[in-house]
PDB file of N, CA and C in Angstrom:
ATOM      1  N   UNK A   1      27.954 -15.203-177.389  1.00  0.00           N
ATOM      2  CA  UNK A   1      28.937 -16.215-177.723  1.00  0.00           C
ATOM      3  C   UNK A   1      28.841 -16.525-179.209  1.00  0.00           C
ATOM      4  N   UNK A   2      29.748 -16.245-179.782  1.00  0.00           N
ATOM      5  CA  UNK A   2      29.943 -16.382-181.135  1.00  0.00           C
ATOM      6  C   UNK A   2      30.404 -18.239-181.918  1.00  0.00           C
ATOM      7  N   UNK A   3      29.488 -18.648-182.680  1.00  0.00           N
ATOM      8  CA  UNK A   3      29.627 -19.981-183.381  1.00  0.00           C
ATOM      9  C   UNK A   3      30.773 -19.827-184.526  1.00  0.00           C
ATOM     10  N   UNK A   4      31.733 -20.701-183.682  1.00  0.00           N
ATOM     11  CA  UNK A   4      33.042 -20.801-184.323  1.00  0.00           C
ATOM     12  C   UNK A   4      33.123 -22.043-185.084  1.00  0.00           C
ATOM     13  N   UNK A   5      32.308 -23.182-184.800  1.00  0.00           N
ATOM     14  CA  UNK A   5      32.424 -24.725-185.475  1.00  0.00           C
ATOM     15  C   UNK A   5      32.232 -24.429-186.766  1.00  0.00           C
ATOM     16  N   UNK A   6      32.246 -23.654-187.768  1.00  0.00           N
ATOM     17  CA  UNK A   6      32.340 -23.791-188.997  1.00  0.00           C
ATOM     18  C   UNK A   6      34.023 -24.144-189.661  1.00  0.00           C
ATOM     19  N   UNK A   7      34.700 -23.222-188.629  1.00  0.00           N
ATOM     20  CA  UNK A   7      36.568 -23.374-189.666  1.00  0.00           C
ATOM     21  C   UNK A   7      36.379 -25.057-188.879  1.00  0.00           C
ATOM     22  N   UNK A   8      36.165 -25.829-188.109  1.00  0.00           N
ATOM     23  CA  UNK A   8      36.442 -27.029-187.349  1.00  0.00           C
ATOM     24  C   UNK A   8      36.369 -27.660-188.694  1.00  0.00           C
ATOM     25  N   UNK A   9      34.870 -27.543-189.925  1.00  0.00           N
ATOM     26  CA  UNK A   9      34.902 -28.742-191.084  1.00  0.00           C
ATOM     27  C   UNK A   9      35.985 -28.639-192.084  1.00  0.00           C
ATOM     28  N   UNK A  10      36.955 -28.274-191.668  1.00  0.00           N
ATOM     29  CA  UNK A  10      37.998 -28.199-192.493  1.00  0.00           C
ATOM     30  C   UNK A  10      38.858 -28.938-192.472  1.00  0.00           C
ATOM     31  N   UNK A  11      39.190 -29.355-190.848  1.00  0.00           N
ATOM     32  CA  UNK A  11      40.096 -30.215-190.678  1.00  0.00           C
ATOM     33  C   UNK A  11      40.415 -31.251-191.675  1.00  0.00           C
ATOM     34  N   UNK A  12      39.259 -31.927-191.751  1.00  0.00           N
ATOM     35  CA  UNK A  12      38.994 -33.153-192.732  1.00  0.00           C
ATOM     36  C   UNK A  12      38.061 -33.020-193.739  1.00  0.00           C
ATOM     37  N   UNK A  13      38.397 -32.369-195.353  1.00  0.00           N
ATOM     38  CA  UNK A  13      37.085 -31.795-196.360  1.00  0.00           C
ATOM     39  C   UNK A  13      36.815 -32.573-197.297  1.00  0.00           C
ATOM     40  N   UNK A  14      37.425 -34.037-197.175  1.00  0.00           N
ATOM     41  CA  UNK A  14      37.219 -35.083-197.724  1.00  0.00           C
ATOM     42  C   UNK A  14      36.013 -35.794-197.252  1.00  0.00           C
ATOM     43  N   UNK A  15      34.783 -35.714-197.609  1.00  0.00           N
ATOM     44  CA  UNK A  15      33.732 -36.653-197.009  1.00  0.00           C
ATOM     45  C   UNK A  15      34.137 -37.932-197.378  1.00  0.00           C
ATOM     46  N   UNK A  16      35.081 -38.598-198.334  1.00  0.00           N
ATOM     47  CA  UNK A  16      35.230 -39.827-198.680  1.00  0.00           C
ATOM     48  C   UNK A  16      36.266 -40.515-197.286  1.00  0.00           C
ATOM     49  N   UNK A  17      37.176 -39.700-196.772  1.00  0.00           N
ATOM     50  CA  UNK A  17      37.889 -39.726-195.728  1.00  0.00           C
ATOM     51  C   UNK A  17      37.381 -39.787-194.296  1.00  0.00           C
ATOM     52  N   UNK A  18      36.524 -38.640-194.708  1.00  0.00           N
ATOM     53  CA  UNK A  18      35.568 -39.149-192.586  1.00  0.00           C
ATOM     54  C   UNK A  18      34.908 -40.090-192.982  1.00  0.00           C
ATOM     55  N   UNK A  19      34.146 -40.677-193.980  1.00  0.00           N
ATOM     56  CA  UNK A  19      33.290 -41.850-193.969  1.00  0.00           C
ATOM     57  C   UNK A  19      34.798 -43.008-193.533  1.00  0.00           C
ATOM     58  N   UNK A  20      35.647 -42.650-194.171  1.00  0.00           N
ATOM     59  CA  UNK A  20      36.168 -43.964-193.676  1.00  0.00           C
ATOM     60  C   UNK A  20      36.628 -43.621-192.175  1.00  0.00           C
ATOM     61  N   UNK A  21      36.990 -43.347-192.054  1.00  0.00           N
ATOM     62  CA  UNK A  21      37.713 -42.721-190.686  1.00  0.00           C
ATOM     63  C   UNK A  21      36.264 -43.196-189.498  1.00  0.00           C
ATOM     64  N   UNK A  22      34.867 -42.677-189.826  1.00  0.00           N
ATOM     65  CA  UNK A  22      33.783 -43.801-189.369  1.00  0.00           C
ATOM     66  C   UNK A  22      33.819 -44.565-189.329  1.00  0.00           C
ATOM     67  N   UNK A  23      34.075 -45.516-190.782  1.00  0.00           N
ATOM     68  CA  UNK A  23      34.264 -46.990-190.721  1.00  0.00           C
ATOM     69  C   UNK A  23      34.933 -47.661-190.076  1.00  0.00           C
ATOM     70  N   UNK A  24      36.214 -47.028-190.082  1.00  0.00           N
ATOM     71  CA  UNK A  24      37.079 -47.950-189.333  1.00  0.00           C
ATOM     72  C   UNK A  24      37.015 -47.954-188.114  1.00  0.00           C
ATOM     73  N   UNK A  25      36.884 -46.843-187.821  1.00  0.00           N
ATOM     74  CA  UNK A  25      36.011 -46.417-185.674  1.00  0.00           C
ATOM     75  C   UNK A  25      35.174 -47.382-185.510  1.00  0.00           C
ATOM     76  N   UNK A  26      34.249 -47.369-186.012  1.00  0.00           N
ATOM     77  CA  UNK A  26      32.859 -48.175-185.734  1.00  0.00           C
ATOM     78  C   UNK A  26      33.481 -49.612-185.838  1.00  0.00           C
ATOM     79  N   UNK A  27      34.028 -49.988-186.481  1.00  0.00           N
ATOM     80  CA  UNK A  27      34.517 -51.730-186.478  1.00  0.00           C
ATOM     81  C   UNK A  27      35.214 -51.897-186.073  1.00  0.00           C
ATOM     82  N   UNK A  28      36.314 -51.130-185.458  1.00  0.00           N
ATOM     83  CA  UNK A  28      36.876 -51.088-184.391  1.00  0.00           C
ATOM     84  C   UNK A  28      36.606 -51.550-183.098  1.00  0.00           C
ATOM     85  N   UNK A  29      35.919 -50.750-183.002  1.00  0.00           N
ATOM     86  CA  UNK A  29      34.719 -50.977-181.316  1.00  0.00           C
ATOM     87  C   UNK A  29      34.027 -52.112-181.344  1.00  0.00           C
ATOM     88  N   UNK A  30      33.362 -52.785-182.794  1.00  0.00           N
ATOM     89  CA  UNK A  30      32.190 -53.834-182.747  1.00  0.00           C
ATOM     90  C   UNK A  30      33.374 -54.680-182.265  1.00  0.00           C
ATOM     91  N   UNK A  31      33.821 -54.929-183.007  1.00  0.00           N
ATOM     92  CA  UNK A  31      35.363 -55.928-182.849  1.00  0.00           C
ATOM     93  C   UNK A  31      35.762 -56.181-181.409  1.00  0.00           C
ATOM     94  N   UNK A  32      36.343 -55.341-181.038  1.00  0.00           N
ATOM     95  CA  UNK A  32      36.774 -54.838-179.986  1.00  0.00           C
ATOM     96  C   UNK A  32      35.974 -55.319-178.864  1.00  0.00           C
ATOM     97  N   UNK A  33      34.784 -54.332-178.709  1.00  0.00           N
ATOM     98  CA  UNK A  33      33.836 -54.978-177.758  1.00  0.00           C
ATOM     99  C   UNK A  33      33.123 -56.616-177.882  1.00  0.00           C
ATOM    100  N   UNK A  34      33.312 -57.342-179.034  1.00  0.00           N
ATOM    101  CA  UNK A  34      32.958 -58.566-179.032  1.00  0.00           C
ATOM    102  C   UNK A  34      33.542 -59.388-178.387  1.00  0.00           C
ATOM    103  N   UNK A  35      35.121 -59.110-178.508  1.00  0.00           N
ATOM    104  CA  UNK A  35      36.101 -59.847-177.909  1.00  0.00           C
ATOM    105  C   UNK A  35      35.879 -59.590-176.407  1.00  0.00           C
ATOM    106  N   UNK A  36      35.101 -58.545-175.999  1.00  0.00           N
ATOM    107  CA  UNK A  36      36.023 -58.393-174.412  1.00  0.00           C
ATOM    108  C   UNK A  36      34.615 -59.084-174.079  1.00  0.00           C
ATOM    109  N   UNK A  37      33.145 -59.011-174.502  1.00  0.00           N
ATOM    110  CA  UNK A  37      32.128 -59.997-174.155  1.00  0.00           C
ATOM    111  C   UNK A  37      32.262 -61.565-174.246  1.00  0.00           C
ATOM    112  N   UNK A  38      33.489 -62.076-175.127  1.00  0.00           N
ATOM    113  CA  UNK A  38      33.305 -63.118-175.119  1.00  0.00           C
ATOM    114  C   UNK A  38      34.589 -63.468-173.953  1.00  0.00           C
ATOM    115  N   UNK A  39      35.560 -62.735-173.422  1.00  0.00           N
ATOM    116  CA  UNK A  39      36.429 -62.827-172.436  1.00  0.00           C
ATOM    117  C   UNK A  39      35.479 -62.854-171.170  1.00  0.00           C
ATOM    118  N   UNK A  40      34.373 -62.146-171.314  1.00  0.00           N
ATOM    119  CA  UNK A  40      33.824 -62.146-169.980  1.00  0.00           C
ATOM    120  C   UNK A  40      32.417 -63.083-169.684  1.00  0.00           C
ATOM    121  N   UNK A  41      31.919 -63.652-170.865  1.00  0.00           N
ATOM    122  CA  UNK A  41      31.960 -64.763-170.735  1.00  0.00           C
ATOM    123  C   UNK A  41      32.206 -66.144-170.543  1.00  0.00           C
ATOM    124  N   UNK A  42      33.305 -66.518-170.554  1.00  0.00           N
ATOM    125  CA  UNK A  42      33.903 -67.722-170.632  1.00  0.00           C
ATOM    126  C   UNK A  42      35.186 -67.190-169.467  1.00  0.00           C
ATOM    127  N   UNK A  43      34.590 -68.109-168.044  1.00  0.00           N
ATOM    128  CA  UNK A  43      35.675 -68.142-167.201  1.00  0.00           C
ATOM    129  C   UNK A  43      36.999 -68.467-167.720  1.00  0.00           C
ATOM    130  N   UNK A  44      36.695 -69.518-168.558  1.00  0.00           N
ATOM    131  CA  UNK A  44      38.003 -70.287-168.199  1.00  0.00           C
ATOM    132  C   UNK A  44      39.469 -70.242-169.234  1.00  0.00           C
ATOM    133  N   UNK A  45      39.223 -68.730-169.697  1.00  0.00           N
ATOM    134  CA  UNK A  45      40.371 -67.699-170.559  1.00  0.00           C
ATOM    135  C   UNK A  45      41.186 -66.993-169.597  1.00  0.00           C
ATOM    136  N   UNK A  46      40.044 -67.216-168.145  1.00  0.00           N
ATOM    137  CA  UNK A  46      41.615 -66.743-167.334  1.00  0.00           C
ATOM    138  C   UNK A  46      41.047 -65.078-167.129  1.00  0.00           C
ATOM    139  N   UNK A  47      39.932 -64.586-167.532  1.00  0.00           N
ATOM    140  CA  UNK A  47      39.661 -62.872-167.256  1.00  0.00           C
ATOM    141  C   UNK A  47      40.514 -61.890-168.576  1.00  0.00           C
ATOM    142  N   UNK A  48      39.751 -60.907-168.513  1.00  0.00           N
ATOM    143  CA  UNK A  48      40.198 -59.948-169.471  1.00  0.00           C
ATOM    144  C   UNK A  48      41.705 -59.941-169.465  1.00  0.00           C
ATOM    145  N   UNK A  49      42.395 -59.945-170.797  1.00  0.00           N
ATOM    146  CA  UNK A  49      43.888 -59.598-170.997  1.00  0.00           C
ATOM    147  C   UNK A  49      44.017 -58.495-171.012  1.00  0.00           C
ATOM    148  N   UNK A  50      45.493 -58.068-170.693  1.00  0.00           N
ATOM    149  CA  UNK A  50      45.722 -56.178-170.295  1.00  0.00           C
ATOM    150  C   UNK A  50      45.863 -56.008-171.947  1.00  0.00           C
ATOM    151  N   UNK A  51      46.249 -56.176-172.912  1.00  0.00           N
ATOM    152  CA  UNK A  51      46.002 -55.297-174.131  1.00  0.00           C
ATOM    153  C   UNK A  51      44.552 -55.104-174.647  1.00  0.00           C
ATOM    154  N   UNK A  52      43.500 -56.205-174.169  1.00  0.00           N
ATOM    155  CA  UNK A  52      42.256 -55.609-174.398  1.00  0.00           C
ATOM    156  C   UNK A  52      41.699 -54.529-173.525  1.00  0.00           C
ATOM    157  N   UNK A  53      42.055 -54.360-172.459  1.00  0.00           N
ATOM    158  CA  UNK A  53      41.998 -53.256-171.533  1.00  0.00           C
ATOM    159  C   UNK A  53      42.265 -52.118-171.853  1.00  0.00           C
ATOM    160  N   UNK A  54      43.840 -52.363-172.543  1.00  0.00           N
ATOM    161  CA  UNK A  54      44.355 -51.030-173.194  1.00  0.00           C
ATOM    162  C   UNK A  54      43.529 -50.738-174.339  1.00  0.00           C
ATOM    163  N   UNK A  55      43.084 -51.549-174.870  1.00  0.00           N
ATOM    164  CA  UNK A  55      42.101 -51.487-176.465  1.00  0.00           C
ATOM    165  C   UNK A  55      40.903 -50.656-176.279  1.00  0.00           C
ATOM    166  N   UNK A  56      40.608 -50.942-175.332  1.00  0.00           N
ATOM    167  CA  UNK A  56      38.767 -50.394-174.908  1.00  0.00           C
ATOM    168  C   UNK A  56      39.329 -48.978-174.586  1.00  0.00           C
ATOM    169  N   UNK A  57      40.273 -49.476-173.612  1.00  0.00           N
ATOM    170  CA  UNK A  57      40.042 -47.196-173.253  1.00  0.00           C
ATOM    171  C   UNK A  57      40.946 -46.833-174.322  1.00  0.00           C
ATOM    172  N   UNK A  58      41.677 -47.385-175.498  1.00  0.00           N
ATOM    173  CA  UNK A  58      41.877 -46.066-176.216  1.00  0.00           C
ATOM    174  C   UNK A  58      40.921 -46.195-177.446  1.00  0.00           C
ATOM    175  N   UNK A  59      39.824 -46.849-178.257  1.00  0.00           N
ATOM    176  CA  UNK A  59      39.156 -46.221-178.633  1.00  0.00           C
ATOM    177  C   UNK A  59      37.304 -45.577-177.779  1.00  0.00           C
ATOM    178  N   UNK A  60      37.690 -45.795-176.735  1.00  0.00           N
ATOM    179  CA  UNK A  60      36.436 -45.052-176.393  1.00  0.00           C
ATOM    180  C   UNK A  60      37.295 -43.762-176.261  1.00  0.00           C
ATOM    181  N   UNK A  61      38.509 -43.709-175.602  1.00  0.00           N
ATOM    182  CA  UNK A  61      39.138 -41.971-175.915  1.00  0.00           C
ATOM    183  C   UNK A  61      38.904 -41.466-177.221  1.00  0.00           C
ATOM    184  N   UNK A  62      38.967 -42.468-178.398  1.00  0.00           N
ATOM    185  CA  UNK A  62      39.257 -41.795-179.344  1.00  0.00           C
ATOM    186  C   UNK A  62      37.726 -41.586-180.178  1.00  0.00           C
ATOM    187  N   UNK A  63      37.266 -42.293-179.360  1.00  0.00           N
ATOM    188  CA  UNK A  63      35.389 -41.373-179.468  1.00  0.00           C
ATOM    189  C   UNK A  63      35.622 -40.386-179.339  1.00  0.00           C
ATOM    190  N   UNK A  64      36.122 -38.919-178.479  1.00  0.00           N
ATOM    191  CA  UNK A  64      35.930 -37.605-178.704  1.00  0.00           C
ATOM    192  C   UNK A  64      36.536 -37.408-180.141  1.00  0.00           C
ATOM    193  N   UNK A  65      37.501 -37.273-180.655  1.00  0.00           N
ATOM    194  CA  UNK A  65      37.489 -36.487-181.890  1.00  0.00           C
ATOM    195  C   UNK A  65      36.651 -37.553-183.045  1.00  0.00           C
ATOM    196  N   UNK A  66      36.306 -38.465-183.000  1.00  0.00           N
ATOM    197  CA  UNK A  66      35.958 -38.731-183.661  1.00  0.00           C
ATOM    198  C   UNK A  66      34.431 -38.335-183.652  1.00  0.00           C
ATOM    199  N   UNK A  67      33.759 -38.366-183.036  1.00  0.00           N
ATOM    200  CA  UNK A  67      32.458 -37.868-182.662  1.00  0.00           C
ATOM    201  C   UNK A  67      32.426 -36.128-182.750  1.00  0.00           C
ATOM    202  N   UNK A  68      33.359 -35.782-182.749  1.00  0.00           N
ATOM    203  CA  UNK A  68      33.532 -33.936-182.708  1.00  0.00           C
ATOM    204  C   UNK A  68      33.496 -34.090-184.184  1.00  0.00           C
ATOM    205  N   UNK A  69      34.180 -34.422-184.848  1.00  0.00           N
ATOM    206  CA  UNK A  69      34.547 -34.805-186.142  1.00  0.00           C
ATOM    207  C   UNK A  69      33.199 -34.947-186.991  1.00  0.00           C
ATOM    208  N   UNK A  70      32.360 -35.473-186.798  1.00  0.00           N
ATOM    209  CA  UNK A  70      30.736 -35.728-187.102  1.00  0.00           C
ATOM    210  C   UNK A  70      30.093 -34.604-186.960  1.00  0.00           C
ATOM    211  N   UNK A  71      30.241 -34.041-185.646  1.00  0.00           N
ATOM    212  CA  UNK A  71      29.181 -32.862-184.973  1.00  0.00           C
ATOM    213  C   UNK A  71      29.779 -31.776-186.000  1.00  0.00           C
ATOM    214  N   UNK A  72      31.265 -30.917-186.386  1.00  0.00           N
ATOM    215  CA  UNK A  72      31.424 -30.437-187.435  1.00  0.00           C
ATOM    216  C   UNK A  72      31.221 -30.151-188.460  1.00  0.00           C
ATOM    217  N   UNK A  73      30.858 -31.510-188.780  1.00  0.00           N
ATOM    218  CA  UNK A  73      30.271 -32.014-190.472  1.00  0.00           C
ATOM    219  C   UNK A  73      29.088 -32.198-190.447  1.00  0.00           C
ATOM    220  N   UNK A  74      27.924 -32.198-189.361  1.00  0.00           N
ATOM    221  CA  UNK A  74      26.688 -32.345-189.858  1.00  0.00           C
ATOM    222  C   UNK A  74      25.591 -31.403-189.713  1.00  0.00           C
ATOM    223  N   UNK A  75      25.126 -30.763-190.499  1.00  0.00           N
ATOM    224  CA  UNK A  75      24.296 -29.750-190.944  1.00  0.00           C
ATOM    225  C   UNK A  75      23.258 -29.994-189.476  1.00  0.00           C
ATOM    226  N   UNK A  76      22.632 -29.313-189.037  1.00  0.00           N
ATOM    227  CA  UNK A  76      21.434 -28.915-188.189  1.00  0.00           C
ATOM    228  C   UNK A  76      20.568 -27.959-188.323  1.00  0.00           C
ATOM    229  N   UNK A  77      20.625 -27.433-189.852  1.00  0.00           N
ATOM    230  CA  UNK A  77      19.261 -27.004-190.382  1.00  0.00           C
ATOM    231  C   UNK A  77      18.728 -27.953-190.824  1.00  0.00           C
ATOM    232  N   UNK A  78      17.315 -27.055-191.673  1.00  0.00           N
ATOM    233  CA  UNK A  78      16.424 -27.989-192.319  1.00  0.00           C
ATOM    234  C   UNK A  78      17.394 -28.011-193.872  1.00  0.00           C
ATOM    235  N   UNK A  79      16.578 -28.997-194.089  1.00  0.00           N
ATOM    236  CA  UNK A  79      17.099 -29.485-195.979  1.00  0.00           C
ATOM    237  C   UNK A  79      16.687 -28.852-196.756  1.00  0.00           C
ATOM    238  N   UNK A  80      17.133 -28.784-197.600  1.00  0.00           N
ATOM    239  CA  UNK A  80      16.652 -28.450-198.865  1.00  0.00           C
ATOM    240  C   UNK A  80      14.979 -28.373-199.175  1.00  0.00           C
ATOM    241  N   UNK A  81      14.917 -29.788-199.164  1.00  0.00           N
ATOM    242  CA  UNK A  81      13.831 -30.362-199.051  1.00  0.00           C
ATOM    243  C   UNK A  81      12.640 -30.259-198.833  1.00  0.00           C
ATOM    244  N   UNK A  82      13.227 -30.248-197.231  1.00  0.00           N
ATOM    245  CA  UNK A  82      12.133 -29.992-196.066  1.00  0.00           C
ATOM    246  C   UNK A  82      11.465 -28.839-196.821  1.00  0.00           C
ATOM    247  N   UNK A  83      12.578 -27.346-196.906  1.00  0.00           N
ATOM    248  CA  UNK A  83      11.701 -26.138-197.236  1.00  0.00           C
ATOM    249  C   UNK A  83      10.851 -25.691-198.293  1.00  0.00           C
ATOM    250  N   UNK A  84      11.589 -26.658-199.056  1.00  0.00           N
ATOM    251  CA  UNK A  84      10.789 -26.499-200.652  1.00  0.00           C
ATOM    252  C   UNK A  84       9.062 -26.757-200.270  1.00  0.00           C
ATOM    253  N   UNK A  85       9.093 -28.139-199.378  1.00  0.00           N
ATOM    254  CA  UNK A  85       7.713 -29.274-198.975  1.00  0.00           C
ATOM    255  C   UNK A  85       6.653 -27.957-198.389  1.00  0.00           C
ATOM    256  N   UNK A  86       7.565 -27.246-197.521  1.00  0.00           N
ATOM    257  CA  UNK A  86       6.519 -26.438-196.696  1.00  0.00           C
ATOM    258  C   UNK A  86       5.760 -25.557-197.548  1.00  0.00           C
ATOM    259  N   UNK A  87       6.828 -24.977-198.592  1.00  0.00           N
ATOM    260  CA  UNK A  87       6.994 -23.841-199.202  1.00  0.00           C
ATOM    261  C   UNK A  87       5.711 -23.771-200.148  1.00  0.00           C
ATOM    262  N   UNK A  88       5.648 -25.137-200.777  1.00  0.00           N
ATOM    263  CA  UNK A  88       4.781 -25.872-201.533  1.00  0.00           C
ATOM    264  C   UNK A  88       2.966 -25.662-200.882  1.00  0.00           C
ATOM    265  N   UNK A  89       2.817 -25.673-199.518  1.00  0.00           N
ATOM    266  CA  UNK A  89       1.994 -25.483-198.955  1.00  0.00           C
ATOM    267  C   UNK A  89       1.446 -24.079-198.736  1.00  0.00           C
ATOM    268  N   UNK A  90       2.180 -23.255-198.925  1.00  0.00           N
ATOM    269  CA  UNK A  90       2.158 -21.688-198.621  1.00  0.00           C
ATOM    270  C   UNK A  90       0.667 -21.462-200.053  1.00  0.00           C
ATOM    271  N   UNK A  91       0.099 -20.497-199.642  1.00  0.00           N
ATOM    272  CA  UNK A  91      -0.837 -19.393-200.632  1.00  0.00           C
ATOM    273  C   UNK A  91       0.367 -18.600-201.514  1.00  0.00           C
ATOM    274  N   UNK A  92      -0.045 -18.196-202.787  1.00  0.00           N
ATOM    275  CA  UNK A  92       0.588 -17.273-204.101  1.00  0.00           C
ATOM    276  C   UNK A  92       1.249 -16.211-202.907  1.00  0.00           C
ATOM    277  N   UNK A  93       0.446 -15.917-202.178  1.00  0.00           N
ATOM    278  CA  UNK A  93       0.980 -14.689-201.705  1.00  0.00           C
ATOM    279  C   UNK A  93       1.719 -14.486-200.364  1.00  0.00           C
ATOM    280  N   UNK A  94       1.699 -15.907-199.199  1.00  0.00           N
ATOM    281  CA  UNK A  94       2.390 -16.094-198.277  1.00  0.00           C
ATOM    282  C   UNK A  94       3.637 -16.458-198.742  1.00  0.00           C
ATOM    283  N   UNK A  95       3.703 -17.427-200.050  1.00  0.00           N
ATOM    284  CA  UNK A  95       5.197 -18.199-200.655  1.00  0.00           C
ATOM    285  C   UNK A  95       6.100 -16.468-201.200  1.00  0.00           C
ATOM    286  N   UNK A  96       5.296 -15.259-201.618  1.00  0.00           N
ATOM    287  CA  UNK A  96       5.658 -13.984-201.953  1.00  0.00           C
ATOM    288  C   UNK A  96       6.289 -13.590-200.756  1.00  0.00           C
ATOM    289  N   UNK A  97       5.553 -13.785-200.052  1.00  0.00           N
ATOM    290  CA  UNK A  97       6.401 -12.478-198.526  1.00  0.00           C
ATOM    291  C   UNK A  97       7.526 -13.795-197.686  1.00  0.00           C
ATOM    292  N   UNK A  98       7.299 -15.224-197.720  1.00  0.00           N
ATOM    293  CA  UNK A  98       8.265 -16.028-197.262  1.00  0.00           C
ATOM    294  C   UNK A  98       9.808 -15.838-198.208  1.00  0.00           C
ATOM    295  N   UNK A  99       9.764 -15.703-199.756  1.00  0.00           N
ATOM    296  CA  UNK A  99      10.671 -15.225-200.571  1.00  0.00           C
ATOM    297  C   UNK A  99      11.417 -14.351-200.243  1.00  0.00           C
ATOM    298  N   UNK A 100      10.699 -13.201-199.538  1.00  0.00           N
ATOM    299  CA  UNK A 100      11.242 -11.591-199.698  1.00  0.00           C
ATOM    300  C   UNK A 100      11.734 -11.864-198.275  1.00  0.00           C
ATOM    301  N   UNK A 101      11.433 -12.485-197.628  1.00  0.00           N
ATOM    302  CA  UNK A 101      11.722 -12.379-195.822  1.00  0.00           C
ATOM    303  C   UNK A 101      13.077 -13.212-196.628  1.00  0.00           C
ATOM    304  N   UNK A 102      13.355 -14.314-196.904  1.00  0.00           N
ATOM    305  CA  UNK A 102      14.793 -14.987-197.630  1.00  0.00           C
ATOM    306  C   UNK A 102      15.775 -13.922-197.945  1.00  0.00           C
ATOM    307  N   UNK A 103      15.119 -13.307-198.852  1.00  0.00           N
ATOM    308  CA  UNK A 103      16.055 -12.504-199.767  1.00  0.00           C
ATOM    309  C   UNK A 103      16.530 -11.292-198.990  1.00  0.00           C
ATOM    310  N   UNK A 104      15.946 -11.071-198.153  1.00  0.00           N
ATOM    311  CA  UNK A 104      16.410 -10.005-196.869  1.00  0.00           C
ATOM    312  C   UNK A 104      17.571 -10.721-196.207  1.00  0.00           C
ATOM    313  N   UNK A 105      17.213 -11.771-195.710  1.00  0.00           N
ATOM    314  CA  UNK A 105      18.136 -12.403-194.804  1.00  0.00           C
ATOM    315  C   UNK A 105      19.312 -12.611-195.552  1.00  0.00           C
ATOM    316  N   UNK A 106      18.863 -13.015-197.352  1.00  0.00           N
ATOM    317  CA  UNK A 106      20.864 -13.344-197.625  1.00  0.00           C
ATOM    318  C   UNK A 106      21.339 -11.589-197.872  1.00  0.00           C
ATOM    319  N   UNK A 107      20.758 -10.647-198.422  1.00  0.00           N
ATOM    320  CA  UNK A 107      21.843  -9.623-198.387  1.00  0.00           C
ATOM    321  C   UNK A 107      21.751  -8.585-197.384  1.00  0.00           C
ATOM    322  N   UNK A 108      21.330  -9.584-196.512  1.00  0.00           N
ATOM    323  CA  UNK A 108      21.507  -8.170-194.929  1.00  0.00           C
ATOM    324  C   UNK A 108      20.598  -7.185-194.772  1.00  0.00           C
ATOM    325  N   UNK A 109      19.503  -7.060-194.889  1.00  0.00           N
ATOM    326  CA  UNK A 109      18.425  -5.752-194.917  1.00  0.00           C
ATOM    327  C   UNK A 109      17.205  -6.352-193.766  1.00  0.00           C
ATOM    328  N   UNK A 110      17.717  -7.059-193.381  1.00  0.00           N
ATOM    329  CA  UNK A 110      16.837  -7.571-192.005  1.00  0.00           C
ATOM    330  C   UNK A 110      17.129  -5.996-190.774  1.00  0.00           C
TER     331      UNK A 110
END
């Protein structure tokens, strides 16, 4: 089975745009769900109103793309970082053959 989720981060290649597109999801819901806790607290509002009803199931629907939307965009290797840290730990001559095992892998001679 071949990993196709790479063309998916395209949809949206604005990281300034999915952060908001987060933002506004996420406060959406806090919002959202505050109101329907405080409806279901307090008898005497009479019980949940049908547009908060309608409110809840359409952004928990709209949790799937928005959450696909994330899984797209977020890396699940190691960092940068991470490899440099390890790399750092290696002997003159293990950090030599960890290099060459790299340099195989980017131009194909694996």
């Amino acid at each position: 089975m071949s990993d196709n989720t790479s063309n998916l981060g395209s949809v949206i290649t604005s990281p300034t745009a999915r952060k908001l597109i987060y933002g506004v999801y996420v406060i959406a819901v806090v919002v959202i769900g505050a109101i329907q806790v405080a409806y279901a607290s307090v008898p005497a509002w009479g019980g949940q109103p049908d547009w908060l009803t309608a409110a809840l199931q359409v952004t928990a629907s709209l949790g799937i793309p928005v959450g696909g939307l994330a899984l797209v965009n977020t890396s699940n290797g190691t960092s940068k970082d991470q490899v440099l840290a390890k790399h750092a730990l290696l002997t003159p001559s293990e950090q030599e053959a960890s290099e060459n095992a790299a340099t195989s892998r980017v131009t194909g001679d694996v």
